[in-house]
C-alpha atoms as a PDB file:
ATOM      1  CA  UNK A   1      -0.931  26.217  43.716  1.00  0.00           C
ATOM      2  CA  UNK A   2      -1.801  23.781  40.988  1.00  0.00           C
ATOM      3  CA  UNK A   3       0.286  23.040  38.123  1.00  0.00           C
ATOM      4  CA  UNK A   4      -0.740  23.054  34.401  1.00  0.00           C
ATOM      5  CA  UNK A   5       1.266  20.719  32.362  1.00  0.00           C
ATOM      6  CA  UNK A   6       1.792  21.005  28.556  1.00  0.00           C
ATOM      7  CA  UNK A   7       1.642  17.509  28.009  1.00  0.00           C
ATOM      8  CA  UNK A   8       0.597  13.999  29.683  1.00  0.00           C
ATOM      9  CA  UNK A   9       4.204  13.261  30.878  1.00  0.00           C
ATOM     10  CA  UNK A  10       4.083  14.958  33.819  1.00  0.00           C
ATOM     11  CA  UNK A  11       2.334  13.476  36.824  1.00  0.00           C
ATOM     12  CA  UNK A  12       2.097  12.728  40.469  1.00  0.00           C
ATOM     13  CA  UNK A  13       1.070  13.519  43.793  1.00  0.00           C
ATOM     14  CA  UNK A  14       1.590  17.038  45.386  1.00  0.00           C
ATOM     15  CA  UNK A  15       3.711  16.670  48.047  1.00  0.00           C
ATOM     16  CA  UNK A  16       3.200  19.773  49.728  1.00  0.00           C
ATOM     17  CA  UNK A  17      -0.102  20.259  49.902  1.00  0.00           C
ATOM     18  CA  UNK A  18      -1.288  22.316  53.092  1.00  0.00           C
ATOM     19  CA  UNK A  19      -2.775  19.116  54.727  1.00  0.00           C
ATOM     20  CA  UNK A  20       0.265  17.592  54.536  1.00  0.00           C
ATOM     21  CA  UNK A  21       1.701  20.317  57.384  1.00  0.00           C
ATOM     22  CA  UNK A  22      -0.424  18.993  60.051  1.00  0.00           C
ATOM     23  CA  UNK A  23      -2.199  22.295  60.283  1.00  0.00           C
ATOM     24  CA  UNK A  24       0.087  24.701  59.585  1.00  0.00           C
ATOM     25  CA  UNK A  25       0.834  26.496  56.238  1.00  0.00           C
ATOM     26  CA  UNK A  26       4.219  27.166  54.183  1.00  0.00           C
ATOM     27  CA  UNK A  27       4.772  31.093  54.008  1.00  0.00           C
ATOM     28  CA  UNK A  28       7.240  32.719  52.199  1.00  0.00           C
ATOM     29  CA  UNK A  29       9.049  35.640  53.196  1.00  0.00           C
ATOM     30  CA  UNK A  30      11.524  37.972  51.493  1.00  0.00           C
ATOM     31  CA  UNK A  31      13.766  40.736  52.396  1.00  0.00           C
ATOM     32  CA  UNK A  32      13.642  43.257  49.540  1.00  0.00           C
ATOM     33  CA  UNK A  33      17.031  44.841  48.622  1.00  0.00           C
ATOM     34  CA  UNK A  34      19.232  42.372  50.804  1.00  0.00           C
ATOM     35  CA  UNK A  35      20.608  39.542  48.455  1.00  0.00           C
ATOM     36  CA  UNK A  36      22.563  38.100  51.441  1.00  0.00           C
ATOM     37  CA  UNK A  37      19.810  36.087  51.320  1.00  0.00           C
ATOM     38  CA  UNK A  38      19.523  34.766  47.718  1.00  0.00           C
ATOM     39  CA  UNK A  39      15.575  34.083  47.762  1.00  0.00           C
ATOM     40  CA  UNK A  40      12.509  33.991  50.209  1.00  0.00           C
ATOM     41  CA  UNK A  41      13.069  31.762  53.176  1.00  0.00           C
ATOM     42  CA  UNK A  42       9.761  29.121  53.478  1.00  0.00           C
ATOM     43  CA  UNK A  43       8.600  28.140  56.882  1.00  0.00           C
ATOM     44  CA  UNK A  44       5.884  26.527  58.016  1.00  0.00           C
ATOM     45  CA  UNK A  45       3.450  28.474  60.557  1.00  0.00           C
ATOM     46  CA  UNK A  46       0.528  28.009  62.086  1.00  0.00           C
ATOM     47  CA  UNK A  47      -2.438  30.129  60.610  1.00  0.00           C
ATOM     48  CA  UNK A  48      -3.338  30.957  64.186  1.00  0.00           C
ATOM     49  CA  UNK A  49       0.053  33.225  64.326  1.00  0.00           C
ATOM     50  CA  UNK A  50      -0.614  36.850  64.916  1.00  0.00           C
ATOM     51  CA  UNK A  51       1.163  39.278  62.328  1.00  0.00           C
ATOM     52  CA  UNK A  52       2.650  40.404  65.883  1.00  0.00           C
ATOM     53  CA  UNK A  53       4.262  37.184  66.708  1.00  0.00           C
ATOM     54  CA  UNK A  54       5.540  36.980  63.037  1.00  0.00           C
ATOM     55  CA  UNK A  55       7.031  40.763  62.891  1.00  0.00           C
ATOM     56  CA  UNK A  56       8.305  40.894  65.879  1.00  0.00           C
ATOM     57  CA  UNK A  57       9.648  37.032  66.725  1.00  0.00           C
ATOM     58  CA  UNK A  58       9.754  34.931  63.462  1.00  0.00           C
ATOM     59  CA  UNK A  59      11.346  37.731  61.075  1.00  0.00           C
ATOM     60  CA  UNK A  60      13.974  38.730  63.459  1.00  0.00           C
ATOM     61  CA  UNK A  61      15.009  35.268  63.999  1.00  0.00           C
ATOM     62  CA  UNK A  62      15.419  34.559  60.091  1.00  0.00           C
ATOM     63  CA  UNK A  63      16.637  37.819  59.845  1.00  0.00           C
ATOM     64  CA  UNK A  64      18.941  38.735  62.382  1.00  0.00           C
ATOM     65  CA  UNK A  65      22.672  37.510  61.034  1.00  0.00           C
ATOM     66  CA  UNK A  66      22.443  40.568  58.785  1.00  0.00           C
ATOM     67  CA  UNK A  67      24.417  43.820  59.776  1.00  0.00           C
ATOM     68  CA  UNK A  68      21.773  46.267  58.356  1.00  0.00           C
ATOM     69  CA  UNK A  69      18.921  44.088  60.995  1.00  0.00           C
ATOM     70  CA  UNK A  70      19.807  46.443  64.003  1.00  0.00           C
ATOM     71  CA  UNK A  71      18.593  49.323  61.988  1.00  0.00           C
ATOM     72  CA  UNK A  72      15.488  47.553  61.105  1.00  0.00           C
ATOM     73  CA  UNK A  73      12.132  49.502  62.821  1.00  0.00           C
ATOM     74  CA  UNK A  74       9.234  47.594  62.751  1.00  0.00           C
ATOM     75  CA  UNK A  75       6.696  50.361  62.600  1.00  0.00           C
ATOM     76  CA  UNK A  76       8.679  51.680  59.067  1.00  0.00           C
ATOM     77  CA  UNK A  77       8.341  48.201  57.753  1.00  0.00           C
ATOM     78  CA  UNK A  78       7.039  48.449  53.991  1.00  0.00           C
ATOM     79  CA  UNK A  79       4.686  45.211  53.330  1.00  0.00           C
ATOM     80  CA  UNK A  80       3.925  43.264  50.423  1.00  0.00           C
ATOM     81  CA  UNK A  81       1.297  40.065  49.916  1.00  0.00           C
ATOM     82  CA  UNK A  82       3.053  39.178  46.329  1.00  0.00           C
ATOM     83  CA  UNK A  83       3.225  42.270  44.357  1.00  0.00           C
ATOM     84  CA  UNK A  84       0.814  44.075  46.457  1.00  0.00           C
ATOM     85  CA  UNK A  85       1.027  46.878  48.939  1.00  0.00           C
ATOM     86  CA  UNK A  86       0.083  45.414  51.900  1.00  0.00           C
ATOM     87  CA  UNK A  87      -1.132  47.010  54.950  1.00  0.00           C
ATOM     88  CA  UNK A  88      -1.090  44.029  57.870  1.00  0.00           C
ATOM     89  CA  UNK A  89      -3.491  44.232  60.954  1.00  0.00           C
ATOM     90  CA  UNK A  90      -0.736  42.842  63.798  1.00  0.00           C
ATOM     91  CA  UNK A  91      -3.417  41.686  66.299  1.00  0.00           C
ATOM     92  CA  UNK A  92      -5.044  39.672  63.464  1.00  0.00           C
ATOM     93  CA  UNK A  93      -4.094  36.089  63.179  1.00  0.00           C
ATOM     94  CA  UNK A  94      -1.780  35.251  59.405  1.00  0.00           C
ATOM     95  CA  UNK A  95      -4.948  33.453  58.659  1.00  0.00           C
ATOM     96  CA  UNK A  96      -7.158  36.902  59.573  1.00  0.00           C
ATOM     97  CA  UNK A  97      -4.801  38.773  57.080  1.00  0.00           C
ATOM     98  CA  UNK A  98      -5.236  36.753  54.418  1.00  0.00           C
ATOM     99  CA  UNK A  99      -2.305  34.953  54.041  1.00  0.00           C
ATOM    100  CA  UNK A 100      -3.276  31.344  52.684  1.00  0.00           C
ATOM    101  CA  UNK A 101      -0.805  28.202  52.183  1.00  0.00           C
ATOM    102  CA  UNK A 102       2.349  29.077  50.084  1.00  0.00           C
ATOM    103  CA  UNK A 103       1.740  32.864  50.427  1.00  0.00           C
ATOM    104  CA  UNK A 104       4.364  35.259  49.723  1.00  0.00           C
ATOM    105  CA  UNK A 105       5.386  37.975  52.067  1.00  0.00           C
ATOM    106  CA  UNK A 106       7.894  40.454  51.335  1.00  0.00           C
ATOM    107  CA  UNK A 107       9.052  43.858  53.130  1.00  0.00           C
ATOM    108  CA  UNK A 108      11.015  46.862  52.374  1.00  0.00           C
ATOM    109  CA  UNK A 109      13.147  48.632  55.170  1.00  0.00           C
ATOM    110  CA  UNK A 110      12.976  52.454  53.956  1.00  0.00           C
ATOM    111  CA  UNK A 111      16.949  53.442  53.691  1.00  0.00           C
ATOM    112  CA  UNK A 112      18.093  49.885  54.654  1.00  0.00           C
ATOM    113  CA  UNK A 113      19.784  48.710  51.189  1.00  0.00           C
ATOM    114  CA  UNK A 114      22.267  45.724  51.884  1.00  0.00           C
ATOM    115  CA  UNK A 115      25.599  46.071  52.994  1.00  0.00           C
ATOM    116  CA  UNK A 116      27.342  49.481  52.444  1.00  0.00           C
ATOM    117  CA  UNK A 117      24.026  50.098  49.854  1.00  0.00           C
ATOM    118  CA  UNK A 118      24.870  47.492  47.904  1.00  0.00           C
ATOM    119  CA  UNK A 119      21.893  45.517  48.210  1.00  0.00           C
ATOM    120  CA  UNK A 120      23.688  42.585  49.530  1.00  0.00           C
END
């Protein structure tokens, strides 16, 4: 993700770079509607991860501490790559589904709103 700067005052090397990962990449990963968590959590993961692996062993592992996460079905799982509807192919590898260095994943549980609906 380059940056444009307004003016010559801002300069220096870009720290995190996806070669500087040693061959994995930085994905973020949100929680829609459950501001227990203030923001997306950023991990690093190798490209070579299935959407599997990630659903089903990463997430829940982030994830978990919540109350509402017990309710959570996988299958009913609402993805988004940014602000897109998303549609993930789980034997496909992160890299397979498109999801480059510093991508953004977020997901909607249908009827899961935070704590007592609250959205915490």
């Amino acid at each position: 993700m380059p940056v444009i700067a307004l003016n010559e005052g801002y300069k220096g090397e870009v720290k995190d770079r996806e070669e500087n990962f040693h061959g994995n990449r930085l994905l973020f990963i949100g929680w829609e509607d459950h501001l227990m968590f203030c923001a997306p959590h950023c991990i690093p993961v190798s490209p070579a991860t299935t959407f599997a692996t990630l659903a089903n062993e990463v997430i829940p592992g982030i994830y978990s501490s919540h109350p509402d996460w017990d309710k959570v079905v996988i299958g009913e799982i609402e993805w988004f790559r940014s602000n897109e509807r998303f549609v993930p192919e789980f034997d496909r590898t992160l890299a397979e589904n498109g999801l480059l260095h510093k991508a953004l994943i977020r997901f909607r549980t249908p009827g899961l709103t935070g704590i007592h609906g609250s959205c915490s």
